[in-house]
C-alpha atoms as a PDB file:
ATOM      1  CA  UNK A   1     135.280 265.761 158.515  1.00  0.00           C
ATOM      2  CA  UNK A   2     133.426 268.454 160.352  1.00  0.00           C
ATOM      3  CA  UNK A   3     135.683 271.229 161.640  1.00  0.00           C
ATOM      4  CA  UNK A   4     133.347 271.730 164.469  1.00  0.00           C
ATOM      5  CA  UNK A   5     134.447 268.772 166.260  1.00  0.00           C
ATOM      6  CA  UNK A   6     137.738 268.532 167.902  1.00  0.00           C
ATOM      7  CA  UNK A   7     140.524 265.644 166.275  1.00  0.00           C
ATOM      8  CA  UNK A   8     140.846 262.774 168.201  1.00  0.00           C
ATOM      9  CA  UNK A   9     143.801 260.977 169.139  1.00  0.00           C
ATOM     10  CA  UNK A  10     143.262 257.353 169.995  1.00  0.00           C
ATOM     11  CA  UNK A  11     145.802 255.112 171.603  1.00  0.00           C
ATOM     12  CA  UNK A  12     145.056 251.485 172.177  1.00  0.00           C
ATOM     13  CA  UNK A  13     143.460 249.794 169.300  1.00  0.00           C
ATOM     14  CA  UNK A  14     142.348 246.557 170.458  1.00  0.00           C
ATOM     15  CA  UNK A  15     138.748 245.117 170.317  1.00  0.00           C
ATOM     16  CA  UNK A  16     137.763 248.223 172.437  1.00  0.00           C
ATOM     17  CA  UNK A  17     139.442 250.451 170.281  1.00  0.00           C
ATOM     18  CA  UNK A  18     138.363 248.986 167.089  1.00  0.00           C
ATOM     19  CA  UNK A  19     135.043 249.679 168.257  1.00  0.00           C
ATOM     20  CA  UNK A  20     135.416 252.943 169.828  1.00  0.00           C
ATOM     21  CA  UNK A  21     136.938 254.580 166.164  1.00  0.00           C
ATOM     22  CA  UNK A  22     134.843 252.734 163.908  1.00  0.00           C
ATOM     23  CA  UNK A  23     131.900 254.355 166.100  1.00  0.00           C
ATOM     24  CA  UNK A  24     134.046 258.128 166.165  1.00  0.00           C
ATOM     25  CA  UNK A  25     134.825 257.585 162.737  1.00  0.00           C
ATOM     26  CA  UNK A  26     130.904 257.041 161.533  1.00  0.00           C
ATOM     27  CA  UNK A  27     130.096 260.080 163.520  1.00  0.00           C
ATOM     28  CA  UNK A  28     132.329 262.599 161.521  1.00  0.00           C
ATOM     29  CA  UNK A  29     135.295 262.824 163.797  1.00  0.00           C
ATOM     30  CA  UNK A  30     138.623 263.465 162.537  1.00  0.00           C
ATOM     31  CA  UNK A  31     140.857 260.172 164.395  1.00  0.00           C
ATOM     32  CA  UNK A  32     144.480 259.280 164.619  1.00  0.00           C
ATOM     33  CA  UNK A  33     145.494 256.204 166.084  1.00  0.00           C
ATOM     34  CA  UNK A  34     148.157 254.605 167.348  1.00  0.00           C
ATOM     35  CA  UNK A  35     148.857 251.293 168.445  1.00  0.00           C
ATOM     36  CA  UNK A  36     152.089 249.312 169.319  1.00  0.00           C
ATOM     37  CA  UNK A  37     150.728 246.353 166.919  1.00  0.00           C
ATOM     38  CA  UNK A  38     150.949 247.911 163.387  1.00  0.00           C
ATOM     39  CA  UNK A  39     148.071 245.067 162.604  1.00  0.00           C
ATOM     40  CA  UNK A  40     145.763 246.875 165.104  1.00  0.00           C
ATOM     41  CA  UNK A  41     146.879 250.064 163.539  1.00  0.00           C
ATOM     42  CA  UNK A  42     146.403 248.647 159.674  1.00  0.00           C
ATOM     43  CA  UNK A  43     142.735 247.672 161.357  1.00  0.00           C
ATOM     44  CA  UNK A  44     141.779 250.772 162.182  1.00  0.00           C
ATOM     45  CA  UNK A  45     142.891 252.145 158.599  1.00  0.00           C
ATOM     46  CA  UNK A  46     140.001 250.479 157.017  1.00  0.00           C
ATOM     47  CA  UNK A  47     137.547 252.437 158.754  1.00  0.00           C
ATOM     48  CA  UNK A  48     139.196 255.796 158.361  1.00  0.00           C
ATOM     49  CA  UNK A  49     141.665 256.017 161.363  1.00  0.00           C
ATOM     50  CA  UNK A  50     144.850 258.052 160.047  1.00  0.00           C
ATOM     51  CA  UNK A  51     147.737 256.495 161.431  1.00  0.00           C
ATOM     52  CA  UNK A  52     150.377 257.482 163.806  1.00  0.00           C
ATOM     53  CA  UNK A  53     154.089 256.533 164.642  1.00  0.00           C
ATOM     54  CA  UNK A  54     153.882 257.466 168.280  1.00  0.00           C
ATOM     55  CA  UNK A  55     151.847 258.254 171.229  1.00  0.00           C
ATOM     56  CA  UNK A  56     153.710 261.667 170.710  1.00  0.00           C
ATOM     57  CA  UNK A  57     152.929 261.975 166.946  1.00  0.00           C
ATOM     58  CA  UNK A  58     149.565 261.692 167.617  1.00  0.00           C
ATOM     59  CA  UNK A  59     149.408 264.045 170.139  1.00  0.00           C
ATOM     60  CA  UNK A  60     151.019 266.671 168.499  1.00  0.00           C
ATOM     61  CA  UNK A  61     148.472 266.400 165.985  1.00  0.00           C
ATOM     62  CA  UNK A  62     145.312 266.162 167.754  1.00  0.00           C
ATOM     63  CA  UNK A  63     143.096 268.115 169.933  1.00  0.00           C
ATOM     64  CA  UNK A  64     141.802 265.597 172.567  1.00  0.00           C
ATOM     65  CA  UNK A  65     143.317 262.271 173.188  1.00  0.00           C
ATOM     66  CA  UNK A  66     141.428 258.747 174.448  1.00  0.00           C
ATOM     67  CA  UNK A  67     143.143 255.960 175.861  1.00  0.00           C
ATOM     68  CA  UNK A  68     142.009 252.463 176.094  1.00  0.00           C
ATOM     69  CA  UNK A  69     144.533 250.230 176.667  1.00  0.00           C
ATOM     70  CA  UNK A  70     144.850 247.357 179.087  1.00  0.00           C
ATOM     71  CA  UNK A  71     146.764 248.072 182.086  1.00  0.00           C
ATOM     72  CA  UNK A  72     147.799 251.171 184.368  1.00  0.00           C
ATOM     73  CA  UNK A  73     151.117 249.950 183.167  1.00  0.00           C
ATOM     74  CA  UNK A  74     150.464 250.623 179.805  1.00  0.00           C
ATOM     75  CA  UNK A  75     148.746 253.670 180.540  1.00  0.00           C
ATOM     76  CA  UNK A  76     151.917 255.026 182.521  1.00  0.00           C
ATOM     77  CA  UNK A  77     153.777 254.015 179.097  1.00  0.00           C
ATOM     78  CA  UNK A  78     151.202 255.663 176.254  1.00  0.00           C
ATOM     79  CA  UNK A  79     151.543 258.984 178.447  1.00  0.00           C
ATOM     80  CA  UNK A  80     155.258 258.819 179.895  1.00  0.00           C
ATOM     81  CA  UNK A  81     157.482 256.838 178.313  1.00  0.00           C
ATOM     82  CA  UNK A  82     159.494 257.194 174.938  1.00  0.00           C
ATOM     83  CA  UNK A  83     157.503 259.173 172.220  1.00  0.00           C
ATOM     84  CA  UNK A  84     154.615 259.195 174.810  1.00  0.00           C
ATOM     85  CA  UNK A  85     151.837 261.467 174.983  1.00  0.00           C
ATOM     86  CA  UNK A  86     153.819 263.948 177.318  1.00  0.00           C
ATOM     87  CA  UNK A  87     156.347 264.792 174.961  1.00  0.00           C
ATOM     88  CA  UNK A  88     154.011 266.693 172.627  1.00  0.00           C
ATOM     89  CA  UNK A  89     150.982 268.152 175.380  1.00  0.00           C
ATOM     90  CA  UNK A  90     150.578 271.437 176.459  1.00  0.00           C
ATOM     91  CA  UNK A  91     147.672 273.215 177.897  1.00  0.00           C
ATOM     92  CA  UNK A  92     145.462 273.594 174.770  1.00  0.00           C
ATOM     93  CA  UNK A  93     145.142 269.438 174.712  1.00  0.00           C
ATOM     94  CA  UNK A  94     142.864 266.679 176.904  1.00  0.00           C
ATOM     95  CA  UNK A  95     143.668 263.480 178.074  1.00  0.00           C
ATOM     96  CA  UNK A  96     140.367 260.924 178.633  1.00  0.00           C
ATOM     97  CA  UNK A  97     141.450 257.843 179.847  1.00  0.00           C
ATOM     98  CA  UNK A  98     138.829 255.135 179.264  1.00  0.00           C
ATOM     99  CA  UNK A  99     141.407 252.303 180.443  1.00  0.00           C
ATOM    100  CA  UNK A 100     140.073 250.731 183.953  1.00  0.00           C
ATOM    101  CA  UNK A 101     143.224 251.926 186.202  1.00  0.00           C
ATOM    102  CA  UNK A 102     144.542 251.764 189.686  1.00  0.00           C
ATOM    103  CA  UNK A 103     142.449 254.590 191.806  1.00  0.00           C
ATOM    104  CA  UNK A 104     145.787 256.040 193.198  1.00  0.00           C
ATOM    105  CA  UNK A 105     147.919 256.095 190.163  1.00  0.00           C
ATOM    106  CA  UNK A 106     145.458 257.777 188.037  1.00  0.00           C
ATOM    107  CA  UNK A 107     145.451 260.505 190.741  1.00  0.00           C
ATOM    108  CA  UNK A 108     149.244 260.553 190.644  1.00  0.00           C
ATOM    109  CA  UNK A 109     149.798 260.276 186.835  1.00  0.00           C
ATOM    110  CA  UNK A 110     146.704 263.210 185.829  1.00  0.00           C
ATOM    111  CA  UNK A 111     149.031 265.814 188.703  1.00  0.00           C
ATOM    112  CA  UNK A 112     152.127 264.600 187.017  1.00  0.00           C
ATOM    113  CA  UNK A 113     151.045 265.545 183.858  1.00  0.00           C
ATOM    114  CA  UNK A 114     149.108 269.212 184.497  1.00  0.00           C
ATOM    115  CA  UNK A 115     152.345 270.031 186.630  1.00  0.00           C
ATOM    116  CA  UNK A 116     154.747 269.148 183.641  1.00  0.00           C
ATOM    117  CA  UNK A 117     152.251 270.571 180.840  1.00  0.00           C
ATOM    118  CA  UNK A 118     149.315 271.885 181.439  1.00  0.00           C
ATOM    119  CA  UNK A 119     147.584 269.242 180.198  1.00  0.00           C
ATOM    120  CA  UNK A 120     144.192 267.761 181.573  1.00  0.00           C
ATOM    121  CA  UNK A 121     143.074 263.974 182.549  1.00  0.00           C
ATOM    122  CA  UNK A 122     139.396 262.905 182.952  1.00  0.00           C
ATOM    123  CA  UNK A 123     139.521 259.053 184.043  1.00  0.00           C
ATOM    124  CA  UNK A 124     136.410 258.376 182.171  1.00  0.00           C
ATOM    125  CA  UNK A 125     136.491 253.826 182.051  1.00  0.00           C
ATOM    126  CA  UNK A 126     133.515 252.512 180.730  1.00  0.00           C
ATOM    127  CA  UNK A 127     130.771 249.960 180.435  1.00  0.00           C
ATOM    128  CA  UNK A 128     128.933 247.858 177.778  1.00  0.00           C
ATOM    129  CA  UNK A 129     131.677 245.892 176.094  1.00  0.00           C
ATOM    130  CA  UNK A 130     133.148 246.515 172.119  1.00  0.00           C
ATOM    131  CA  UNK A 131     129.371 246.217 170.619  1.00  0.00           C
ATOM    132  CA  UNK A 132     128.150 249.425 172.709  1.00  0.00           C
ATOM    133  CA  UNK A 133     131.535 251.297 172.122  1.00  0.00           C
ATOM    134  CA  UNK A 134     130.483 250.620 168.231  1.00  0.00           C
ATOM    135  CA  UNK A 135     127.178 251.878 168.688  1.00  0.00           C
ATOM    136  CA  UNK A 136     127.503 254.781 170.717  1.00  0.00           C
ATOM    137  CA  UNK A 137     125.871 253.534 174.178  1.00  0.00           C
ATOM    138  CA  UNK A 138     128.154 253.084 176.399  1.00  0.00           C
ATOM    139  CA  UNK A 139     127.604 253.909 180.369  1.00  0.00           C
ATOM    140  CA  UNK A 140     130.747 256.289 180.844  1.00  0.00           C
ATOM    141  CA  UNK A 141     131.867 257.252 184.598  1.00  0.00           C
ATOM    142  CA  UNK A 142     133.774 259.941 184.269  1.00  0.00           C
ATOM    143  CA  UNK A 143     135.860 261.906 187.092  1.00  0.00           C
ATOM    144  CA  UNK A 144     138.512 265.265 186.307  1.00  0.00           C
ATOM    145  CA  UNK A 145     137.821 269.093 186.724  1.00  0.00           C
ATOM    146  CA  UNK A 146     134.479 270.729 185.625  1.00  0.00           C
ATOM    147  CA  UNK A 147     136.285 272.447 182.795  1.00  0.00           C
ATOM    148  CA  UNK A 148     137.890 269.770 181.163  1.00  0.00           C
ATOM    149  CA  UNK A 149     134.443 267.883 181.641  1.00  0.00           C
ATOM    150  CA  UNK A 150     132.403 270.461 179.915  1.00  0.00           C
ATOM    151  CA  UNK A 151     135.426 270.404 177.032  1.00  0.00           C
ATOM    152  CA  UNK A 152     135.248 266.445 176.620  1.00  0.00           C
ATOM    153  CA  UNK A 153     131.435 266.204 176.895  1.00  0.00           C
ATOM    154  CA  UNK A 154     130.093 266.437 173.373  1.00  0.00           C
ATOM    155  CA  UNK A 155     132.711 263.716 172.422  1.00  0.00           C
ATOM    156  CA  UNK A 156     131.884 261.537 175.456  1.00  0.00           C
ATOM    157  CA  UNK A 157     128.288 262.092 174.784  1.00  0.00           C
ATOM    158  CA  UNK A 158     128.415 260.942 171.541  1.00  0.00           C
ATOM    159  CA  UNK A 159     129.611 257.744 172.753  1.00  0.00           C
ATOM    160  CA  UNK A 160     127.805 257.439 175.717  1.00  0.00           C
ATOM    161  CA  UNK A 161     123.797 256.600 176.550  1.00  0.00           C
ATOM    162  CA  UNK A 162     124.792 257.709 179.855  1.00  0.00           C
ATOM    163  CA  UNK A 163     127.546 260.147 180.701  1.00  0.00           C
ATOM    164  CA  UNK A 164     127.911 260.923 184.161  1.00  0.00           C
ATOM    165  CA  UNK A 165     130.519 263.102 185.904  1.00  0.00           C
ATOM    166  CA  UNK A 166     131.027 261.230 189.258  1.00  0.00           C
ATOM    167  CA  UNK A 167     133.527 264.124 190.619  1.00  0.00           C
ATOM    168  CA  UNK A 168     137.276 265.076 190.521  1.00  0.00           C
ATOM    169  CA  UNK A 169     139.768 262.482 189.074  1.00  0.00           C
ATOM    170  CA  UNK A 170     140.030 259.557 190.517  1.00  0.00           C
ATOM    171  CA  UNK A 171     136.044 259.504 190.970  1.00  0.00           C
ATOM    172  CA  UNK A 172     135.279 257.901 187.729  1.00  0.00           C
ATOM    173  CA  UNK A 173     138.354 254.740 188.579  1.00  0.00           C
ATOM    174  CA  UNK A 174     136.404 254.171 191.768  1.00  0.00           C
ATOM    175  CA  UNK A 175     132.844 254.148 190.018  1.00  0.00           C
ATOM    176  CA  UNK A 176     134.419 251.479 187.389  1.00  0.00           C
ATOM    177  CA  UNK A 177     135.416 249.417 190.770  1.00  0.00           C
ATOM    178  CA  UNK A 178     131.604 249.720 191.878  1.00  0.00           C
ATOM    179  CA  UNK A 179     130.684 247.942 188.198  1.00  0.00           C
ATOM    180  CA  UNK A 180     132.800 245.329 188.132  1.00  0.00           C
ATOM    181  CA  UNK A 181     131.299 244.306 191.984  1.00  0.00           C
ATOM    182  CA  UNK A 182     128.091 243.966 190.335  1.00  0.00           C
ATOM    183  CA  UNK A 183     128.636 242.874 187.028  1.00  0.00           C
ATOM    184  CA  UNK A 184     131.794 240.544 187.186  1.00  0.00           C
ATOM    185  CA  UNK A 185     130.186 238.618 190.431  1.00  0.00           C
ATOM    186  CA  UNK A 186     127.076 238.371 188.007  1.00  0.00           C
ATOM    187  CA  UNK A 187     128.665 236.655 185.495  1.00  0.00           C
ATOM    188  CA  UNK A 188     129.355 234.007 188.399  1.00  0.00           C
ATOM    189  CA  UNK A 189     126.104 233.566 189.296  1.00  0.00           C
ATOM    190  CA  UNK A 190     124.751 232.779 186.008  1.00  0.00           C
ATOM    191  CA  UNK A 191     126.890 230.553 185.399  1.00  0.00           C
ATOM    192  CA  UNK A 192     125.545 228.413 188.760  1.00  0.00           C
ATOM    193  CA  UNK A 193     121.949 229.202 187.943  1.00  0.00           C
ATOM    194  CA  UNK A 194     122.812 227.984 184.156  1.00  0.00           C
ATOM    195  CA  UNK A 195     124.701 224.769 185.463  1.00  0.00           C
ATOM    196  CA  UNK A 196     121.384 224.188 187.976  1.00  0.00           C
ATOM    197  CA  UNK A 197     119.088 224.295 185.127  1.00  0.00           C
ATOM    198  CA  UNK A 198     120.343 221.975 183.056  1.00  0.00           C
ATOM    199  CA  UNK A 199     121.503 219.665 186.160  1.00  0.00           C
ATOM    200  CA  UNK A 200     117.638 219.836 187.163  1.00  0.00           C
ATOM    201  CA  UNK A 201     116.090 218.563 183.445  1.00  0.00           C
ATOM    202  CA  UNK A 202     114.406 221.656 182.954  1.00  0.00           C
ATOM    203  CA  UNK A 203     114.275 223.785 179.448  1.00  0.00           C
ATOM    204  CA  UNK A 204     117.308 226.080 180.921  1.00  0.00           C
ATOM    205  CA  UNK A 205     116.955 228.030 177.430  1.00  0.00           C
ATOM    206  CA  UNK A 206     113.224 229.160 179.065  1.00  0.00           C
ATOM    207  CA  UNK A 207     114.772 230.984 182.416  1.00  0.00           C
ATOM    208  CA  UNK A 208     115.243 234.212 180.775  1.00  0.00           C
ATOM    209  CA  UNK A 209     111.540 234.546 179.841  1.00  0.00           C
ATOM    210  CA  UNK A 210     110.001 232.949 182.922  1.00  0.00           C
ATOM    211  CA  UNK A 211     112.045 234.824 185.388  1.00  0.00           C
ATOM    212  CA  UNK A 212     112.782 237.948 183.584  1.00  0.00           C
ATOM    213  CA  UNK A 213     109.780 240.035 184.861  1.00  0.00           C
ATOM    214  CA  UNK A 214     110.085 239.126 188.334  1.00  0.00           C
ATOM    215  CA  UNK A 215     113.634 240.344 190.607  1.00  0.00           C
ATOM    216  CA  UNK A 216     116.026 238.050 188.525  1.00  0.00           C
ATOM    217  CA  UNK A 217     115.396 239.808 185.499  1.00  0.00           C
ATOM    218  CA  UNK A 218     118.765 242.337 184.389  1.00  0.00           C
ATOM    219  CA  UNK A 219     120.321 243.539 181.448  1.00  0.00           C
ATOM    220  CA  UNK A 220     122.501 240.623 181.742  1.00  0.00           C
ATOM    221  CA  UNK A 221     120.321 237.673 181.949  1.00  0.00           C
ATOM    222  CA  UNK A 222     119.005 238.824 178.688  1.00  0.00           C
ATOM    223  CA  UNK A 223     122.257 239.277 176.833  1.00  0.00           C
ATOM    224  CA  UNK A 224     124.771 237.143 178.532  1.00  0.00           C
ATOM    225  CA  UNK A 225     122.740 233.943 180.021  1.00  0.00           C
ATOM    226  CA  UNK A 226     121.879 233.213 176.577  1.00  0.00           C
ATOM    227  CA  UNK A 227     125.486 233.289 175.374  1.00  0.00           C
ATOM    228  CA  UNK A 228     126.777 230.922 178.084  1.00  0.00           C
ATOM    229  CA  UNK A 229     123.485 228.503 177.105  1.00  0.00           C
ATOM    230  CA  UNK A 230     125.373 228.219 173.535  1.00  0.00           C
ATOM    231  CA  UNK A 231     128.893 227.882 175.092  1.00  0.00           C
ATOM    232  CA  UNK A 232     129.442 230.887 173.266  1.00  0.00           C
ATOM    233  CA  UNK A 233     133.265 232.071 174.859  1.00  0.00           C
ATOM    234  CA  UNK A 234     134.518 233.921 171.838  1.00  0.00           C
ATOM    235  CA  UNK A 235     135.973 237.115 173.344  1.00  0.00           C
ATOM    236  CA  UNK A 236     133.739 240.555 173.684  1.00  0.00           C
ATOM    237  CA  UNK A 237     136.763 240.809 176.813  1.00  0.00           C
ATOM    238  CA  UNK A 238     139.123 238.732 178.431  1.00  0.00           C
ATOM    239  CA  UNK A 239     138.979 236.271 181.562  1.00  0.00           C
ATOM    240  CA  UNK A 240     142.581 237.661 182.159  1.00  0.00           C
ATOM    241  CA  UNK A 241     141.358 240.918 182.275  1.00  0.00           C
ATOM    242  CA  UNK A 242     138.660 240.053 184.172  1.00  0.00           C
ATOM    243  CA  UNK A 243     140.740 238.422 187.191  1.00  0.00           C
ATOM    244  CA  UNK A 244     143.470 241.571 186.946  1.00  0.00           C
ATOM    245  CA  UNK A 245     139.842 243.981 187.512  1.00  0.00           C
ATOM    246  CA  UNK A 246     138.680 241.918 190.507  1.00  0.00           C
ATOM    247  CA  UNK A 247     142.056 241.882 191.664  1.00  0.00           C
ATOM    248  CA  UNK A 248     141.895 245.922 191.728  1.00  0.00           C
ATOM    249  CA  UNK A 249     138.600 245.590 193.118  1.00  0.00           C
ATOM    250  CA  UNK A 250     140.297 243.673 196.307  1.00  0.00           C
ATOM    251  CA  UNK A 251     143.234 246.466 196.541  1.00  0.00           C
ATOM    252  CA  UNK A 252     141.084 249.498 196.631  1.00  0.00           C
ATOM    253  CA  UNK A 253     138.429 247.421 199.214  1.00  0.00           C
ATOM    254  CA  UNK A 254     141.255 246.760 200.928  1.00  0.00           C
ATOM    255  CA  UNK A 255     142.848 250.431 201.270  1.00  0.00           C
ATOM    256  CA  UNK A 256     138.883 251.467 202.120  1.00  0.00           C
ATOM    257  CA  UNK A 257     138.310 248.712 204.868  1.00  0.00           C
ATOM    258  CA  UNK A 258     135.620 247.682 203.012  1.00  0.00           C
ATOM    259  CA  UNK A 259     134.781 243.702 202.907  1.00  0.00           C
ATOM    260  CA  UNK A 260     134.109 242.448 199.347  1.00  0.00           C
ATOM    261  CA  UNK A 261     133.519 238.450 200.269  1.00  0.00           C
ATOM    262  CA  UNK A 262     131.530 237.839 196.928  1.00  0.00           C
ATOM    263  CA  UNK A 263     133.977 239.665 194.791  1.00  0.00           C
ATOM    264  CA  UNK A 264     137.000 237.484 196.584  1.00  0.00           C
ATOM    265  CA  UNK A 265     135.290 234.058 195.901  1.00  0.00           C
ATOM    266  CA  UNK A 266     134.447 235.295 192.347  1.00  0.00           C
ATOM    267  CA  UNK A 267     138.645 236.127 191.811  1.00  0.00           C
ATOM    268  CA  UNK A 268     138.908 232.677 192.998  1.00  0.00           C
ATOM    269  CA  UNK A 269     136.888 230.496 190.264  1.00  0.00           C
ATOM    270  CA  UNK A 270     138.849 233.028 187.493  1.00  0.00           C
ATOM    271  CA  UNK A 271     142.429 232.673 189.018  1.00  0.00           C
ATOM    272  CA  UNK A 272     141.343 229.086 188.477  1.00  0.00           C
ATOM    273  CA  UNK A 273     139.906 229.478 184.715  1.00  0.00           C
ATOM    274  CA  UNK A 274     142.908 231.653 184.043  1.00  0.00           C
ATOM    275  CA  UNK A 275     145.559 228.743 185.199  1.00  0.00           C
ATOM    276  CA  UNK A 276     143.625 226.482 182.966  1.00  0.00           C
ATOM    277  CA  UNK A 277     145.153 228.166 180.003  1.00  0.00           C
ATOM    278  CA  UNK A 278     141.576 230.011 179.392  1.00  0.00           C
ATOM    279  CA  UNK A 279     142.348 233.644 180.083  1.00  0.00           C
ATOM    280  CA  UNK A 280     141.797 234.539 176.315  1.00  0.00           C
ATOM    281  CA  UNK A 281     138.267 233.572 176.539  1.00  0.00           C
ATOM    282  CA  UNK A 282     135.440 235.961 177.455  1.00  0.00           C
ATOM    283  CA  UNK A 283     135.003 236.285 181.123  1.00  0.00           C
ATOM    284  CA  UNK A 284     131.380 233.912 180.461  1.00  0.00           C
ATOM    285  CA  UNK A 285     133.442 231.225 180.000  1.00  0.00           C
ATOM    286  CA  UNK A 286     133.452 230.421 184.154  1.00  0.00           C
ATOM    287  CA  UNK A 287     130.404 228.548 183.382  1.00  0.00           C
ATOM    288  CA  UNK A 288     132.973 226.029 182.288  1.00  0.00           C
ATOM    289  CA  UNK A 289     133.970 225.896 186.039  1.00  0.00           C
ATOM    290  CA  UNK A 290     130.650 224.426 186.767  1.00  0.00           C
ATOM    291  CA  UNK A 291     129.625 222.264 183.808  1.00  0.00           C
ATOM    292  CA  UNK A 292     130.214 218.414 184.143  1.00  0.00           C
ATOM    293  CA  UNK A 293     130.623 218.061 180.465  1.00  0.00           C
ATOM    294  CA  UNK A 294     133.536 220.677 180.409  1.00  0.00           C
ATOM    295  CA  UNK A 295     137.071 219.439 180.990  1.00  0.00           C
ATOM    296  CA  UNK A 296     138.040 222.906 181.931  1.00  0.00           C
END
């Protein structure tokens, strides 16, 4: 490993993780990870992730630590619990969160852990799903102190097609919010232009290429459209975690007085995927919420 480049410490080793150390790992990076499934961790062994016993074992032996993990619950936990990452930080380390966390408690749990150690937190969540984390091109929002951003860049760079502070902590949580409005309500509306299609007898595999070059074209009509043409449901994410974002979405509208009336009907069709039994399917899988063939 190059001794230019600071060790990384990764907690959370799910199919995000997976992707984000295979991708750390190909680029020459020194990474310890740690995950409270030793499968995860056994994983992330085979492509070159040292392993570690604790949140605070890896800590103590790395330089800057990433989180991805699934919940601001679990993020309290990796960083404050028992053998958590406070327990070894000091000054000299970095947090980077790339979870998608509660606005507020980010705030509260990046001051609680400067005051008690020194230690830095950019919220940096992300966009682009396992197969950009594996290839380096994610869109990263990031938001913490101009210091710690210019220490974490050339890692979050090097993961990133687009890096973009958004401002102090907290800034990146709320820019995360502002994607899932526009991506997660997406998802939605394919779904009912993909269930019109086919209701209407037309080639619904052609809409991508007839429409693309006008208004409806987008990134995701290109990549995702064609996935819920082949019922394709096999988890890049979760529906679960999909209705737990939206449901964040509504809280921080909420404490903003801002009306989100799209994002509310789209938590409605996954709180009813979800209490089908479908949460561990990816969030394209509300087409099945409009398709007559579909038992749901």
């Amino acid at each position: 490993m190059r001794e230019d480049k600071p060790t990384i410490g990764f907690i959370g080793l799910g199919l995000m993780g997976q992707a984000f150390t295979e991708c750390l790992c190909r680029l020459d990076y020194t990474v310890i990870g740690h995950d409270l499934d030793e499968e995860k961790i056994s994983a992330a062994a085979g492509h070159g992730v040292q392993p570690a016993s604790s949140a605070a074992n890896l800590t103590a032996r790395a330089d800057i630590i990433l989180i991805c993990v699934t919940s601001t619950d679990g993020v309290r936990a990796a960083v404050f619990g028992p053998d958590g990452v406070a327990e070894a930080a000091n000054g000299d380390k970095l947090l980077v969160d790339h979870s998608t966390s509660v606005v507020q408690d980010t705030k509260d749990m990046a001051a609680e852990l400067l005051e008690r150690t020194g230690m830095g937190w950019i919220d940096a969540p992300v966009s682009g799903g396992p197969p950009a984390a594996q290839s380096g091109s994610l869109a990263i929002m990031a938001g913490g102190a101009e210091d710690d951003i210019t220490r974490a860049a050339s890692v979050l760079d090097d993961l990133a097609a687009q890096f973009t502070h958004m401002g102090p902590v907290g800034a990146g949580q709320v820019t995360k919010m502002i994607n899932q409005v526009l991506v997660l309500n997406n998802y939605a509306i394919l779904a009912e232009a993909l269930a019109m299609a086919e209701a209407g007898g037309i080639d619904a595999a052609k809409i991508p290429e007839a429409l693309g070059a006008g208004h409806a074209g987008s990134n995701m009509l290109a990549s995702m459209y064609p996935r819920m043409l082949a019922r394709d449901f096999a988890p890049a994410g979760f529906a679960r975690q999909i209705l737990k974002d939206l449901d964040m979405v509504h809280d921080l509208a909420k404490s903003l007085a801002v009306p989100t009336p799209m994002s509310s009907q789209t938590a409605s069709l996954y709180r009813i995927l979800n209490s089908k039994g479908h949460g561990e399917l990816d969030g394209i899988a509300v087409l099945k919420l409009f398709d007559p063939k579909d038992g749901v």
